[in-house]
Protein backbone atom coordinates (compact mmCIF):
# COMPACT_ATOMS: atom_id res chain seq x y z
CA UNK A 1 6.43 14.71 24.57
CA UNK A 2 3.49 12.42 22.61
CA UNK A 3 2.63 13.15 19.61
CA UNK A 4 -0.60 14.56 18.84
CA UNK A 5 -2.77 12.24 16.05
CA UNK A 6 -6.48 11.17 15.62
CA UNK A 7 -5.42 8.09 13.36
CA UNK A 8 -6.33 5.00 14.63
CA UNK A 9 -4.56 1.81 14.13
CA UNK A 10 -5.86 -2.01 14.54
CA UNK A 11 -3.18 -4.16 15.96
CA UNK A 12 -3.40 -8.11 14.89
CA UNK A 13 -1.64 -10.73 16.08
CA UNK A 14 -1.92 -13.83 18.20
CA UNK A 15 1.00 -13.27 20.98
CA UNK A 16 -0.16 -10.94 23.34
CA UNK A 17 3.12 -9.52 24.47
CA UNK A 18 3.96 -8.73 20.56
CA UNK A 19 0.33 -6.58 20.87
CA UNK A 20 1.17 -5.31 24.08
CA UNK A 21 4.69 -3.86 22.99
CA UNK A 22 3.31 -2.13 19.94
CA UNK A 23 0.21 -0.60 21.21
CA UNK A 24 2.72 1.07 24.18
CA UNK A 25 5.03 2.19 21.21
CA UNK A 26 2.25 3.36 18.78
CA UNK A 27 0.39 5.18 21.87
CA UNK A 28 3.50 7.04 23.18
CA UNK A 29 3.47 8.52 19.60
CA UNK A 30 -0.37 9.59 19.77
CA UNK A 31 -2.01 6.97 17.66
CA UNK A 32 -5.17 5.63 19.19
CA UNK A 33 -4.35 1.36 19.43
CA UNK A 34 -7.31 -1.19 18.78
CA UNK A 35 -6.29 -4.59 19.22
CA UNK A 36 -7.31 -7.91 17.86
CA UNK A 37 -5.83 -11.63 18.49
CA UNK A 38 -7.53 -13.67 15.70
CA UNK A 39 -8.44 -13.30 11.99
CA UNK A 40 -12.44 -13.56 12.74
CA UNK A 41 -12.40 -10.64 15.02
CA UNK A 42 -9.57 -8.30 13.27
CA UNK A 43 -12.48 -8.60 10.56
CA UNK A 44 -14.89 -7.11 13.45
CA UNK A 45 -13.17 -4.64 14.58
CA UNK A 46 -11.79 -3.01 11.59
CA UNK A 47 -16.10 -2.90 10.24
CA UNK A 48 -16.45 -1.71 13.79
CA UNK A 49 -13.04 0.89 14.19
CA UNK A 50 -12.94 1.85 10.56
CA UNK A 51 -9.15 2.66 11.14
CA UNK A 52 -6.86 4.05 8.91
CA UNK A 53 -4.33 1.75 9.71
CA UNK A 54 -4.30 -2.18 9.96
CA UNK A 55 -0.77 -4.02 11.50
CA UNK A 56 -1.67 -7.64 10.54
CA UNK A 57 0.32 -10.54 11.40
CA UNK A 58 0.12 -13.30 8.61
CA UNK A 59 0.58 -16.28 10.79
CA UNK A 60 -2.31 -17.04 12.97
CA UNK A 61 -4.44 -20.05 13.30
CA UNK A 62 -8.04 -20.38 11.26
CA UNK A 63 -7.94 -17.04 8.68
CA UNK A 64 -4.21 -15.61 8.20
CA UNK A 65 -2.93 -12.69 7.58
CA UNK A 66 -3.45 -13.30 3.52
CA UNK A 67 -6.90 -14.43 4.36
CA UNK A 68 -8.05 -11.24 6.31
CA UNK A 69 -6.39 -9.67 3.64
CA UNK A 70 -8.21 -10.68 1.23
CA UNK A 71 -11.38 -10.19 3.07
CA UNK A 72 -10.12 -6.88 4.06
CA UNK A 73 -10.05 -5.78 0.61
CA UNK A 74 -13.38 -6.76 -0.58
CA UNK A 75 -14.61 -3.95 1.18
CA UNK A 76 -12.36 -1.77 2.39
CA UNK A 77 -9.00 0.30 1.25
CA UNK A 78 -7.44 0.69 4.35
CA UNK A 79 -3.87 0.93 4.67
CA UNK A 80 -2.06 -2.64 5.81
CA UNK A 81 1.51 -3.41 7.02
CA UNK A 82 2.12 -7.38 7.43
CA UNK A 83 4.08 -8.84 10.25
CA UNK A 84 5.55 -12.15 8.41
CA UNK A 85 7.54 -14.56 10.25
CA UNK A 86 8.55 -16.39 6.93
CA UNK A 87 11.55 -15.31 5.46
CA UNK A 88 10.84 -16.75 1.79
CA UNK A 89 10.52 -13.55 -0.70
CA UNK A 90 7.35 -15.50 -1.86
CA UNK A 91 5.44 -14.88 1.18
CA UNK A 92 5.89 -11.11 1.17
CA UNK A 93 5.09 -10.95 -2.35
CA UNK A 94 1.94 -12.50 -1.94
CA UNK A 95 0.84 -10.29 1.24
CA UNK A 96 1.67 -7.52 -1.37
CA UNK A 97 -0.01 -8.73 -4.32
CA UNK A 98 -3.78 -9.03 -2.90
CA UNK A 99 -3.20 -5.40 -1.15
CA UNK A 100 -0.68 -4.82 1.75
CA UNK A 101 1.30 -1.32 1.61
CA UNK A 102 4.30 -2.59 3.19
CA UNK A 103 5.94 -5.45 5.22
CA UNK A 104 7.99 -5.87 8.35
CA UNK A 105 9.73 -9.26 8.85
CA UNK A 106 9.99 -10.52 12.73
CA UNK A 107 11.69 -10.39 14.67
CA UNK A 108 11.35 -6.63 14.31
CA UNK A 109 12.19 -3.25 15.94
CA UNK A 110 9.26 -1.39 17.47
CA UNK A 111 10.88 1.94 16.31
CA UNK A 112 11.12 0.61 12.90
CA UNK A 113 7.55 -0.61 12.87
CA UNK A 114 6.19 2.82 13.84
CA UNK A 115 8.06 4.33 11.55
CA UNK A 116 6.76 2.34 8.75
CA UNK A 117 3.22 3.20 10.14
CA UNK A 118 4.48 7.19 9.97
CA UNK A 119 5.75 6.92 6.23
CA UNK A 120 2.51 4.43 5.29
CA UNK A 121 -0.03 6.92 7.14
CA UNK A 122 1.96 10.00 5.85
CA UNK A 123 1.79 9.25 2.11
CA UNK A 124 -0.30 11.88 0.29
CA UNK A 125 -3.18 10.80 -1.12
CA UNK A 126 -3.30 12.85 -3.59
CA UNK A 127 -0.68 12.30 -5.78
CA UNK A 128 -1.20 15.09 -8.76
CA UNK A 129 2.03 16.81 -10.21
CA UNK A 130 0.18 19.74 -10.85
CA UNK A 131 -1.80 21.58 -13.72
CA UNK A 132 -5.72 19.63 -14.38
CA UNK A 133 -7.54 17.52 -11.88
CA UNK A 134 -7.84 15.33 -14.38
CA UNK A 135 -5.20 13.14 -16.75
CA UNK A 136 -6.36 12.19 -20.04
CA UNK A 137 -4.51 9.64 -22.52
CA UNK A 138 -5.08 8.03 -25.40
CA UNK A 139 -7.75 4.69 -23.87
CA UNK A 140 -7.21 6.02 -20.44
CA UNK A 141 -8.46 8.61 -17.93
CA UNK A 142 -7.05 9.42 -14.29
CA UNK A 143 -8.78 11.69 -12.42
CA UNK A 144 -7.04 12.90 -9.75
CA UNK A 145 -9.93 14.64 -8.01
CA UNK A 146 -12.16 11.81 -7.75
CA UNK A 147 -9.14 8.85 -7.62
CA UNK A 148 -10.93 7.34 -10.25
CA UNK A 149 -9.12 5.53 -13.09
CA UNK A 150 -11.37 4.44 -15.96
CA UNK A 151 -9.92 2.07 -19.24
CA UNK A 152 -11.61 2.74 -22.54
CA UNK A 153 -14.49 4.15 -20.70
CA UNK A 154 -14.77 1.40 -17.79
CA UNK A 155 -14.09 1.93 -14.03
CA UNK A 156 -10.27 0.21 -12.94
CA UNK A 157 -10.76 -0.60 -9.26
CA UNK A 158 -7.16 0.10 -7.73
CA UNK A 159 -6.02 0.41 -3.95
CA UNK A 160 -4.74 3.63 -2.57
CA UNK A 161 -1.43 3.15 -3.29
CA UNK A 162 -1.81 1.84 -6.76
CA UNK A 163 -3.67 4.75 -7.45
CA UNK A 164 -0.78 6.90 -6.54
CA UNK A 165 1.61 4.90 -8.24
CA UNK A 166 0.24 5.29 -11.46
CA UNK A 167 -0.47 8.56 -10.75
CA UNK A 168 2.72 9.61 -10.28
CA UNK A 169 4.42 7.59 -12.99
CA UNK A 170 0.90 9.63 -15.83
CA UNK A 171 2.06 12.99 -14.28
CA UNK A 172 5.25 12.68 -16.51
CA UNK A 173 4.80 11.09 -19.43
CA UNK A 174 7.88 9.14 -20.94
CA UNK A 175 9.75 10.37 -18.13
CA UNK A 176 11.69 7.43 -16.16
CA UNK A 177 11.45 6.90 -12.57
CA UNK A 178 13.84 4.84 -10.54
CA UNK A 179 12.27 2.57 -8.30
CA UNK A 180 13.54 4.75 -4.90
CA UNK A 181 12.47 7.90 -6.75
CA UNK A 182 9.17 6.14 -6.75
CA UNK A 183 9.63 4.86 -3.11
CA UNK A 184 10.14 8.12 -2.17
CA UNK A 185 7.42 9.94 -3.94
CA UNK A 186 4.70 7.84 -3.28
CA UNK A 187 5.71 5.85 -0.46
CA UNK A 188 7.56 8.79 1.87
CA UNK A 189 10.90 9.28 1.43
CA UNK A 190 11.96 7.67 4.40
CA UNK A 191 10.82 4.52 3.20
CA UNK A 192 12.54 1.24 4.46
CA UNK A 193 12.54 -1.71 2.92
CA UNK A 194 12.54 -3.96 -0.26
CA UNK A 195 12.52 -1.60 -3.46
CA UNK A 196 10.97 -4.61 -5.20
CA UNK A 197 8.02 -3.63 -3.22
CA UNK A 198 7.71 -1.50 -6.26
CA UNK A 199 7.64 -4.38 -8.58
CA UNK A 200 4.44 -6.40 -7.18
CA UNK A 201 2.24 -2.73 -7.42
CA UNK A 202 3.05 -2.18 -11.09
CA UNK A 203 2.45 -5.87 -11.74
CA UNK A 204 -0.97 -5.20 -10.20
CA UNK A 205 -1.53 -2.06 -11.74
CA UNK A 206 -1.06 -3.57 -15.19
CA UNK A 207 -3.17 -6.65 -14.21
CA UNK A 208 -5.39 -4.07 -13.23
CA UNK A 209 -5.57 -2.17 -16.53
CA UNK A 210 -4.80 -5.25 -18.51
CA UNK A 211 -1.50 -3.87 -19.88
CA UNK A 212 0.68 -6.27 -21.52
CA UNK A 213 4.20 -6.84 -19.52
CA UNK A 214 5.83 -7.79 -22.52
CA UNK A 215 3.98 -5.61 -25.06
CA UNK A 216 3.00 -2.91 -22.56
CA UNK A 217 1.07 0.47 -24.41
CA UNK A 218 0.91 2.05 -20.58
CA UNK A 219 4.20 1.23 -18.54
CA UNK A 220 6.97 0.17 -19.43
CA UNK A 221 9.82 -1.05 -17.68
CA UNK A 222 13.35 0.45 -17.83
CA UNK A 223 15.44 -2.88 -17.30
CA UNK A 224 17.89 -2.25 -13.93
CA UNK A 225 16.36 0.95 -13.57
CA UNK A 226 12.98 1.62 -13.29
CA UNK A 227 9.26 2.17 -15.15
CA UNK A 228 8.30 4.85 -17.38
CA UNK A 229 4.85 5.93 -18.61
CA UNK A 230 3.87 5.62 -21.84
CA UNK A 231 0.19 6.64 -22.54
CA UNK A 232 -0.16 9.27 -25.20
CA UNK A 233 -1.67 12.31 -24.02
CA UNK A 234 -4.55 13.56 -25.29
């Protein structure tokens, strides 16, 4: 029986048959399937779709994956799983560092790609533990209401899922968090994949907020474990 779903998902990649076989997968499970073949118009459509959901394939001629990416993200947070062909760690860090969610190395399983777009697209947005709508530390302010995140008094632009991360890490302050516990809380907790996806987001974040990885006053890391959060309430 198909799945029942509104969410609509951009498809990008130069090899036809790759589009063809996951727009028949994503479909069967409800998911309405745009497709593009070409960085330029995978920029089009996705102004055009607005979907909640871009598959993007980082190896195509004139703008890549990393370069739609990065245009993607000037404007937009949609969610974004890259198709890499490269099996280098470097590559996937870098699709991950300028914005992707997640990554899916070909070749791949269509099962497993849809079910990364089900645990991407299923994530709660709204990551609060509870109690006030907004989270208030010593320098920093979350507010969970309005996903806005502002530093000594000045806006922190972060993606979705950064947002969520740190979230989740503020709603328990000093509290440590393995990196699956954080996979599964703000990721789904039938995530598969790297764990060290975790990694390249809380490098990001503290780029973001300007937190010091070796003197950090906002998250620190729990060597072979995890991260903890270390803002003083206020």
């Amino acid at each position: 029986m198909t799945a029942v779903t509104s969410q609509r998902v951009l498809v990008v990649d130069d090899e036809a048959k790759i589009r063809e076989i996951v727009r028949r997968y994503l479909e069967v499970e409800g998911f309405t399937v745009a497709e593009a073949s070409d960085g330029a118009s995978a920029l089009k459509a996705a102004k055009e779709l607005r979907p909640d959901l871009v598959i993007l394939d980082v190896m195509m001629q004139g703008l890549d994956g990393i370069d739609v990416l990065r245009a993607l993200r000037t404007e937009s947070d949609v969610y974004v799983i890259l198709l890499t062909a490269r099996a280098e760690e470097v590559d996937k860090l870098i699709g991950l560092s300028v914005g992707a969610d997640d990554y899916v190395t070909k070749p791949f399983s269509p099962r497993e790609l849809v079910a990364r777009v089900k645990t991407v697209m299923r994530r709660g947005r709204d990551a609060r533990s509870g109690g006030s709508d907004v989270l208030e530390f010593d320098g920093l302010s979350i507010d969970l209401a309005r996903r806005e995140v502002r530093r000594s008094g000045d806006l922190v632009e972060l993606t979705t899922l950064e947002f969520d991360l740190l979230a989740t890490l503020a709603g328990g302050p000093g509290r440590v968090l393995t990196r699956r516990q954080l996979l599964e809380q703000v990721w789904g907790w039938d995530f598969y994949g790297d764990e060290r996806v975790v990694d390249v987001h809380i490098r990001a974040i503290r780029k973001a907020l300007g937190d010091n990885a070796e003197a950090p006053d906002l998250i620190g890391t729990v060597r072979g474990v995890g991260y903890k959060f270390l803002g003083v309430p206020r």
